[in-house]
PDB file of N, CA and C in Angstrom:
ATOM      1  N   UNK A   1     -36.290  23.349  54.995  1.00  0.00           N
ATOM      2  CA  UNK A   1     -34.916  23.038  54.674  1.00  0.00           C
ATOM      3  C   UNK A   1     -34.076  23.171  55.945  1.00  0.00           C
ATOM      4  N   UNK A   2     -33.307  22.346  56.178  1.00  0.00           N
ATOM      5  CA  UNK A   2     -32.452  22.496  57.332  1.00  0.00           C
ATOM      6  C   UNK A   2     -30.962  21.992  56.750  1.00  0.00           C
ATOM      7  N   UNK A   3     -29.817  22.277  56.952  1.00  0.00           N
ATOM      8  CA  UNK A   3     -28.902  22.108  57.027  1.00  0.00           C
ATOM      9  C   UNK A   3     -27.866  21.079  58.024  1.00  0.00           C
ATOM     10  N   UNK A   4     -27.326  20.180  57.251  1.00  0.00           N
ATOM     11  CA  UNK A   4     -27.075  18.776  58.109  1.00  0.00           C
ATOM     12  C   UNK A   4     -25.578  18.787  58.090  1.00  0.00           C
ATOM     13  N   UNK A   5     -25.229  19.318  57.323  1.00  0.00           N
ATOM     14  CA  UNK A   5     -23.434  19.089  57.193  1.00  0.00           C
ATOM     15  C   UNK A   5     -22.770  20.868  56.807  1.00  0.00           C
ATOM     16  N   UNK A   6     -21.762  21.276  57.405  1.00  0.00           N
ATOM     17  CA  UNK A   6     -20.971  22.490  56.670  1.00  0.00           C
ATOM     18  C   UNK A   6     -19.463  21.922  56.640  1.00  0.00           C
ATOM     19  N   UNK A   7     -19.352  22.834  55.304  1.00  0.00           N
ATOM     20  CA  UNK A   7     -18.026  22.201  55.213  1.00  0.00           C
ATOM     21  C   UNK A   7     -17.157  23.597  54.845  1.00  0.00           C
ATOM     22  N   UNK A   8     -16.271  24.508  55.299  1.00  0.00           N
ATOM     23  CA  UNK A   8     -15.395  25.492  55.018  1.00  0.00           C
ATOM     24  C   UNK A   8     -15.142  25.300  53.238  1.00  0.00           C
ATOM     25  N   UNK A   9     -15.410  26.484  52.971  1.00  0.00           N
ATOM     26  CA  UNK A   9     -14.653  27.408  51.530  1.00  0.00           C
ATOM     27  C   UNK A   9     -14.052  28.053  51.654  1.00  0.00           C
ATOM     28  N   UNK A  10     -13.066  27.928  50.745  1.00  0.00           N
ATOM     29  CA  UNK A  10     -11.662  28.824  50.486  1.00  0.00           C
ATOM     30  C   UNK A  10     -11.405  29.119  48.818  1.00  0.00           C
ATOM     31  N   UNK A  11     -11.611  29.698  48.912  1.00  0.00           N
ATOM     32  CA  UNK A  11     -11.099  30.872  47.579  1.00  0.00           C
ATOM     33  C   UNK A  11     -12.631  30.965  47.082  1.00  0.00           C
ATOM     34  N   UNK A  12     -13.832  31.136  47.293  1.00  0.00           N
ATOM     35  CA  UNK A  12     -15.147  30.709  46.641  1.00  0.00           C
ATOM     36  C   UNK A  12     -15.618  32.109  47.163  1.00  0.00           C
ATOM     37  N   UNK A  13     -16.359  32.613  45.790  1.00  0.00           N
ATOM     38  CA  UNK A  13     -17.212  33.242  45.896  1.00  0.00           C
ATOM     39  C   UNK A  13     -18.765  33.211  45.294  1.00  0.00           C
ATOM     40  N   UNK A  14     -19.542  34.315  46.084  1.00  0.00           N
ATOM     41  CA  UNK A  14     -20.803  34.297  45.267  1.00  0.00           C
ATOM     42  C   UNK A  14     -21.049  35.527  44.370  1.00  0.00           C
ATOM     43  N   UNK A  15     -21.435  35.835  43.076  1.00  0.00           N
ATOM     44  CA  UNK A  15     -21.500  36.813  42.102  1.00  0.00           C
ATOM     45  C   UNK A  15     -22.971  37.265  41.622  1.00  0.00           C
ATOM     46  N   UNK A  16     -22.976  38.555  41.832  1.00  0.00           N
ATOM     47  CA  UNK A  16     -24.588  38.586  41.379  1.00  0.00           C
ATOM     48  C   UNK A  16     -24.849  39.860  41.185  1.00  0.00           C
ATOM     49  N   UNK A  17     -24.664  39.708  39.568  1.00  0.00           N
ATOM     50  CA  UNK A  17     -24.885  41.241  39.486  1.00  0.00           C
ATOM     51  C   UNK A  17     -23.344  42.153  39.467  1.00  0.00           C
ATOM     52  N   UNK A  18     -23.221  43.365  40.197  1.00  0.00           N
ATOM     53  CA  UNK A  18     -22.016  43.971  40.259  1.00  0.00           C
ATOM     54  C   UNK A  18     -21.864  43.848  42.128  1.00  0.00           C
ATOM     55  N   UNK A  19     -22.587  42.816  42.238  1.00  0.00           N
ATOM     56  CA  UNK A  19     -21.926  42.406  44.213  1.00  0.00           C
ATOM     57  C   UNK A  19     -21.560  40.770  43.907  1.00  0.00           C
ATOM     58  N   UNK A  20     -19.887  41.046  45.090  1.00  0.00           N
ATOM     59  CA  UNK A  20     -19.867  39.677  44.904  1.00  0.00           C
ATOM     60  C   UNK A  20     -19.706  39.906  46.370  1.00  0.00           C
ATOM     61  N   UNK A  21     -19.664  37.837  47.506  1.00  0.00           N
ATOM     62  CA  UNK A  21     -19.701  37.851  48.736  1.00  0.00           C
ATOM     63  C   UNK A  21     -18.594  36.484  48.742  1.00  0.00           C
ATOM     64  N   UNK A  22     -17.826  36.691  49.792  1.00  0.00           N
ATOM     65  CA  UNK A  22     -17.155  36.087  49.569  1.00  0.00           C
ATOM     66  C   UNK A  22     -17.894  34.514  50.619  1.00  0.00           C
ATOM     67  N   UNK A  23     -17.652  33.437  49.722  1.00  0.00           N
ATOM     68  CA  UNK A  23     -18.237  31.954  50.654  1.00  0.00           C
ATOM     69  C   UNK A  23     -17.602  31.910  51.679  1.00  0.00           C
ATOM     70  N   UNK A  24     -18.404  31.483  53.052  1.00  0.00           N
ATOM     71  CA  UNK A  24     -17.449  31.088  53.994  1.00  0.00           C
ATOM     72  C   UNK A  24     -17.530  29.571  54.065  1.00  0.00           C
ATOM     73  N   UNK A  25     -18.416  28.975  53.647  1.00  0.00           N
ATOM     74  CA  UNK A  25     -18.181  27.499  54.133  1.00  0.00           C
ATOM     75  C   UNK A  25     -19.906  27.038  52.592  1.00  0.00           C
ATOM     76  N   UNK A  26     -19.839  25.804  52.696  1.00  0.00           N
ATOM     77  CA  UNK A  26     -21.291  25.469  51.880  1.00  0.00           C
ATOM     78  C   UNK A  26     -21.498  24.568  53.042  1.00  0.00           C
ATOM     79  N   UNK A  27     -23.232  24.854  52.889  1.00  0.00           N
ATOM     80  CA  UNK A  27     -23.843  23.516  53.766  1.00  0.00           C
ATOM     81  C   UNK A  27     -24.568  22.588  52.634  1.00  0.00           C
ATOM     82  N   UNK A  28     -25.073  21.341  53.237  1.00  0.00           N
ATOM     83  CA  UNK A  28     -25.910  20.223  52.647  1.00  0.00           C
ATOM     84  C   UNK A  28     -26.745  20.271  52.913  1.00  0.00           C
ATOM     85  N   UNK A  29     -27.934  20.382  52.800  1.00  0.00           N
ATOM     86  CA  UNK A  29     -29.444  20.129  53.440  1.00  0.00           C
ATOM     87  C   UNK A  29     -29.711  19.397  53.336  1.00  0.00           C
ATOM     88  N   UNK A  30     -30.683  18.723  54.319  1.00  0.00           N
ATOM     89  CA  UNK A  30     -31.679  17.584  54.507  1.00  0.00           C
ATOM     90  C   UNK A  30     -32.525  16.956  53.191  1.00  0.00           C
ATOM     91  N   UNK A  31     -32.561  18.100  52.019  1.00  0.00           N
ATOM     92  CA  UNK A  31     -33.241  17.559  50.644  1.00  0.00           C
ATOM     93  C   UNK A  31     -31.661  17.480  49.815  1.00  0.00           C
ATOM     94  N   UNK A  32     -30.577  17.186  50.001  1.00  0.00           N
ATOM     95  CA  UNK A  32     -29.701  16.639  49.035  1.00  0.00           C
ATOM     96  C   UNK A  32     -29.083  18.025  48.471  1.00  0.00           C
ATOM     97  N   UNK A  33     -29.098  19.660  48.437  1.00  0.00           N
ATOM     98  CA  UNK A  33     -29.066  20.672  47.745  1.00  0.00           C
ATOM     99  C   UNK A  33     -27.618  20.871  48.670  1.00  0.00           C
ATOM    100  N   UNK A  34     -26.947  21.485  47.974  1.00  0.00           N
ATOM    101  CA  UNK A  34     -25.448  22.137  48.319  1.00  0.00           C
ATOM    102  C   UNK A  34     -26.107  23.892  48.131  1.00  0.00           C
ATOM    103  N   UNK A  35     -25.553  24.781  49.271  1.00  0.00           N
ATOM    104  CA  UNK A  35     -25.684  25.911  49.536  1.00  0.00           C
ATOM    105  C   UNK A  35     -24.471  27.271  49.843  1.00  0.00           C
ATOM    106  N   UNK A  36     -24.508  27.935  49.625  1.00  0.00           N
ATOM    107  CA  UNK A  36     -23.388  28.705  49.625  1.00  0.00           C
ATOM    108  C   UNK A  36     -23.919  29.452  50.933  1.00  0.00           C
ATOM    109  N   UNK A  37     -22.928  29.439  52.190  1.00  0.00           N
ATOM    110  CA  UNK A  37     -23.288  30.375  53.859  1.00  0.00           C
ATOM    111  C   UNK A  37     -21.958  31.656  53.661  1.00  0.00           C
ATOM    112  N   UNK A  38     -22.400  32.676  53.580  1.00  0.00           N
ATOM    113  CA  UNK A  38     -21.985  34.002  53.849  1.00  0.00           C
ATOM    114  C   UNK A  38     -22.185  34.618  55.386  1.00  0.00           C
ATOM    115  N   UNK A  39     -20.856  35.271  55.899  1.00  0.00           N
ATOM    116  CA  UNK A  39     -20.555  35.846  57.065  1.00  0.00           C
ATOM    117  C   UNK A  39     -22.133  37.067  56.715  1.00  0.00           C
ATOM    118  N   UNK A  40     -22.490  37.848  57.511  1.00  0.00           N
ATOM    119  CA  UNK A  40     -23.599  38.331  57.966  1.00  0.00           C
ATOM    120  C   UNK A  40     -23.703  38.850  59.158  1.00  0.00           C
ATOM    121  N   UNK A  41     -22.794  40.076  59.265  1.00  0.00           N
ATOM    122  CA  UNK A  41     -23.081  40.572  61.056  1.00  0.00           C
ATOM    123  C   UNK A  41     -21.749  40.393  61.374  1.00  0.00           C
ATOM    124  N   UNK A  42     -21.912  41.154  62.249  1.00  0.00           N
ATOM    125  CA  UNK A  42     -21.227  40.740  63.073  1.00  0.00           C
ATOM    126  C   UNK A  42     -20.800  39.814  64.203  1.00  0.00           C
ATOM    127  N   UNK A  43     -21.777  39.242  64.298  1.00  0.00           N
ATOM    128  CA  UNK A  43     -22.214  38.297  65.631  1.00  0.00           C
ATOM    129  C   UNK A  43     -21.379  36.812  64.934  1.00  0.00           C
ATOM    130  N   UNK A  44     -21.194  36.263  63.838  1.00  0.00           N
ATOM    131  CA  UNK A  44     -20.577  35.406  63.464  1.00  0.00           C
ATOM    132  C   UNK A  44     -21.802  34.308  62.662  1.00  0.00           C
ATOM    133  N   UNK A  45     -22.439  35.108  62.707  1.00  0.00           N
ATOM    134  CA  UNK A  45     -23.498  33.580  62.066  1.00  0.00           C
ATOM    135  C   UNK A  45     -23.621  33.790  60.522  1.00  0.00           C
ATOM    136  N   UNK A  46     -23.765  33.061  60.087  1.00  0.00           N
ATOM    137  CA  UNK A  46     -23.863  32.549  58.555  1.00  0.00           C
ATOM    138  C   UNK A  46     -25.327  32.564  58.122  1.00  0.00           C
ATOM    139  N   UNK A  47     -24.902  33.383  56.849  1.00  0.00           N
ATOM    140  CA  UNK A  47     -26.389  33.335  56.208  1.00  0.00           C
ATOM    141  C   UNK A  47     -26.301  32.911  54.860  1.00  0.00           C
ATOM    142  N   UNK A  48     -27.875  31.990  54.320  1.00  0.00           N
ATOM    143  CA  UNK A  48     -27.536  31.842  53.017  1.00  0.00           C
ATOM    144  C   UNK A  48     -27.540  32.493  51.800  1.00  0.00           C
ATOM    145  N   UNK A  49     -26.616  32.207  50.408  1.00  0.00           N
ATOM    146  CA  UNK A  49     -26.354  33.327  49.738  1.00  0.00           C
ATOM    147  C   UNK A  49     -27.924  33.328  49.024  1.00  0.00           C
ATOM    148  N   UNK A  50     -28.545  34.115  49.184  1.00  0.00           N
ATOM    149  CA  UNK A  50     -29.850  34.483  48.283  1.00  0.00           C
ATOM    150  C   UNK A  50     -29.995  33.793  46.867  1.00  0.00           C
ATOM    151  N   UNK A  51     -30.587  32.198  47.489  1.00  0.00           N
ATOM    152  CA  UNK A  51     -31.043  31.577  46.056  1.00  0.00           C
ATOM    153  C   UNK A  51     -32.456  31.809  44.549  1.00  0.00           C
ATOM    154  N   UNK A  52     -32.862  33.049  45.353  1.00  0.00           N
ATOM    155  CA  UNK A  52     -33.815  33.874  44.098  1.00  0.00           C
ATOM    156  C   UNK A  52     -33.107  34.643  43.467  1.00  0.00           C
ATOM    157  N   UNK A  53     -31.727  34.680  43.092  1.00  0.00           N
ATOM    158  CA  UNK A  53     -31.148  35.446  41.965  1.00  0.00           C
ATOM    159  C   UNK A  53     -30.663  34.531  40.902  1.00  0.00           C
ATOM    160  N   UNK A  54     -29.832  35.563  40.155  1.00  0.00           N
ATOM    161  CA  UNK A  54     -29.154  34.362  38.917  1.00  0.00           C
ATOM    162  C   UNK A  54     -27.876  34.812  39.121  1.00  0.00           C
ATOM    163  N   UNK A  55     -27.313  34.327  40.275  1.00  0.00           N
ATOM    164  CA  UNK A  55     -25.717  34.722  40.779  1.00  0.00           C
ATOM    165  C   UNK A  55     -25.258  33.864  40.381  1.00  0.00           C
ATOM    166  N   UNK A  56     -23.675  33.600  40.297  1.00  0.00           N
ATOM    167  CA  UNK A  56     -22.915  31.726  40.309  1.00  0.00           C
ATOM    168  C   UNK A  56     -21.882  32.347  41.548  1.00  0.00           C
ATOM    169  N   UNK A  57     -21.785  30.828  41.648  1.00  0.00           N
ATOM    170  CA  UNK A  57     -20.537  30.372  42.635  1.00  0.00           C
ATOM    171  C   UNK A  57     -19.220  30.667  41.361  1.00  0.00           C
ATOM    172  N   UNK A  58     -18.060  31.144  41.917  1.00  0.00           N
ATOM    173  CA  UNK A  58     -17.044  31.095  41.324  1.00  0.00           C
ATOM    174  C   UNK A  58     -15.501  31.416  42.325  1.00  0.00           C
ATOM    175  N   UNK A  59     -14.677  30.582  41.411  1.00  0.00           N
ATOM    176  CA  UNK A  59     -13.379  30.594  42.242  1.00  0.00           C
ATOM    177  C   UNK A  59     -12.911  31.961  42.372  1.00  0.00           C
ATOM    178  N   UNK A  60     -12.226  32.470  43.445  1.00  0.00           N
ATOM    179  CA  UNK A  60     -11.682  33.022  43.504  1.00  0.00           C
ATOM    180  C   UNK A  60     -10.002  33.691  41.943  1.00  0.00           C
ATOM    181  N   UNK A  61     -10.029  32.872  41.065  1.00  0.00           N
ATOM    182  CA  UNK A  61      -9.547  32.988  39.587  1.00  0.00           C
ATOM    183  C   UNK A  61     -10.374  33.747  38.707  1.00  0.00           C
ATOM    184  N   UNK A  62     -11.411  33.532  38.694  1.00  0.00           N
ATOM    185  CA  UNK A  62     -12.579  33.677  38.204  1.00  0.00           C
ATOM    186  C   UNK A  62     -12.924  35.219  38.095  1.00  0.00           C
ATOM    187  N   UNK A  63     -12.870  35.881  39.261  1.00  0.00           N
ATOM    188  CA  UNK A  63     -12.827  37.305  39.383  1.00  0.00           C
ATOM    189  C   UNK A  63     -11.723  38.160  39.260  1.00  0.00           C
ATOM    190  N   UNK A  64     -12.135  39.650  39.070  1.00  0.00           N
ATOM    191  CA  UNK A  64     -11.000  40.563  38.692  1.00  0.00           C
ATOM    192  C   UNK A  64     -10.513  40.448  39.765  1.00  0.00           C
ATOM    193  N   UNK A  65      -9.335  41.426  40.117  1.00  0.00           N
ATOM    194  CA  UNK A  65      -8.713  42.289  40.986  1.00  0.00           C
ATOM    195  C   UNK A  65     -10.029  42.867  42.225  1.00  0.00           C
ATOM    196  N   UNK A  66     -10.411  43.883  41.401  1.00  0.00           N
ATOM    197  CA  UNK A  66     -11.415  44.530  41.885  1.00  0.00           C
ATOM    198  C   UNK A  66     -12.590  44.052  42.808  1.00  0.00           C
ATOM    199  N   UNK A  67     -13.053  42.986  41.586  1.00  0.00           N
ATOM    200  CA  UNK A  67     -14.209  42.158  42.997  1.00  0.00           C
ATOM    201  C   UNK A  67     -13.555  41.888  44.098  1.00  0.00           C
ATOM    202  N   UNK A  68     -12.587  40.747  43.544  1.00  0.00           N
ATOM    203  CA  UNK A  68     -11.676  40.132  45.196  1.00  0.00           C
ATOM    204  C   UNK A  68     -11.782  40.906  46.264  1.00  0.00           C
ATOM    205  N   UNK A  69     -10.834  42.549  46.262  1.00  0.00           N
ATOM    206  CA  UNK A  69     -10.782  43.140  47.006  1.00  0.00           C
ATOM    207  C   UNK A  69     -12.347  43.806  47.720  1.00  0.00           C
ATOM    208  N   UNK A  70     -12.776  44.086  46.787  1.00  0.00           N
ATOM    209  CA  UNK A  70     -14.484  44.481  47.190  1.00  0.00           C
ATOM    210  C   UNK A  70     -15.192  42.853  48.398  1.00  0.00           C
ATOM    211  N   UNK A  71     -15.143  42.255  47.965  1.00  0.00           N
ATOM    212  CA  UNK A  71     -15.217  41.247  48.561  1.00  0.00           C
ATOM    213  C   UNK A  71     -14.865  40.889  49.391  1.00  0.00           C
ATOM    214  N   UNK A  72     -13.626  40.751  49.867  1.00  0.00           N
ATOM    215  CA  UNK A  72     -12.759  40.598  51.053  1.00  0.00           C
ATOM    216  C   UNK A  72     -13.019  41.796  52.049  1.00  0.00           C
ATOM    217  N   UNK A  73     -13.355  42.664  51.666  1.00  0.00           N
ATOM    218  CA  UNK A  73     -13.477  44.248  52.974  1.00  0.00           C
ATOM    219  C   UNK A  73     -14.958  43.532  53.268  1.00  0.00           C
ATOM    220  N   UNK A  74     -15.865  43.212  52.961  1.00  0.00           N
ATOM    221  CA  UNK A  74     -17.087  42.388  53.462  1.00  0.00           C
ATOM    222  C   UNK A  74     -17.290  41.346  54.505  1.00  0.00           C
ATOM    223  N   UNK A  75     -15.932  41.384  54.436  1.00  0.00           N
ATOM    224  CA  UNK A  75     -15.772  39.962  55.423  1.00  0.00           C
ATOM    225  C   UNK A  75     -15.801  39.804  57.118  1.00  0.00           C
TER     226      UNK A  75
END
């Protein structure tokens, strides 16, 4: 799988479980799949959100108070 296009997210998160991460951007891959890239480090590089769970993508509406903020200190 390689990644051919990123495109910035705003207000998007990923949920899984009692962790959420906040999206920084989705990429496209080379097989047609849309991906959710999470900050990771410090160094600035993007990693993808761990597609062996049963997390969802959700708006930033979507979540409490609580996640948001949990979420956002991750960043």
């Amino acid at each position: 799988m390689r990644i051919i296009q990123i495109t910035p997210a705003v207000d998007w998160y990923f949920k899984h479980d009692d962790t959420v991460w906040n999206v920084a951007a989705f990429g496209l891959t080379d097989e047609g799949e849309t991906i959710g890239l999470i900050g990771a480090g410090n160094d600035g590089t993007l990693k993808t959100v761990p597609t062996r769970t049963n997390g969802a993508y959700l708006h930033r509406r979507q979540l409490t108070e609580d996640e948001i903020l949990a979420a956002d200190k991750k960043r």
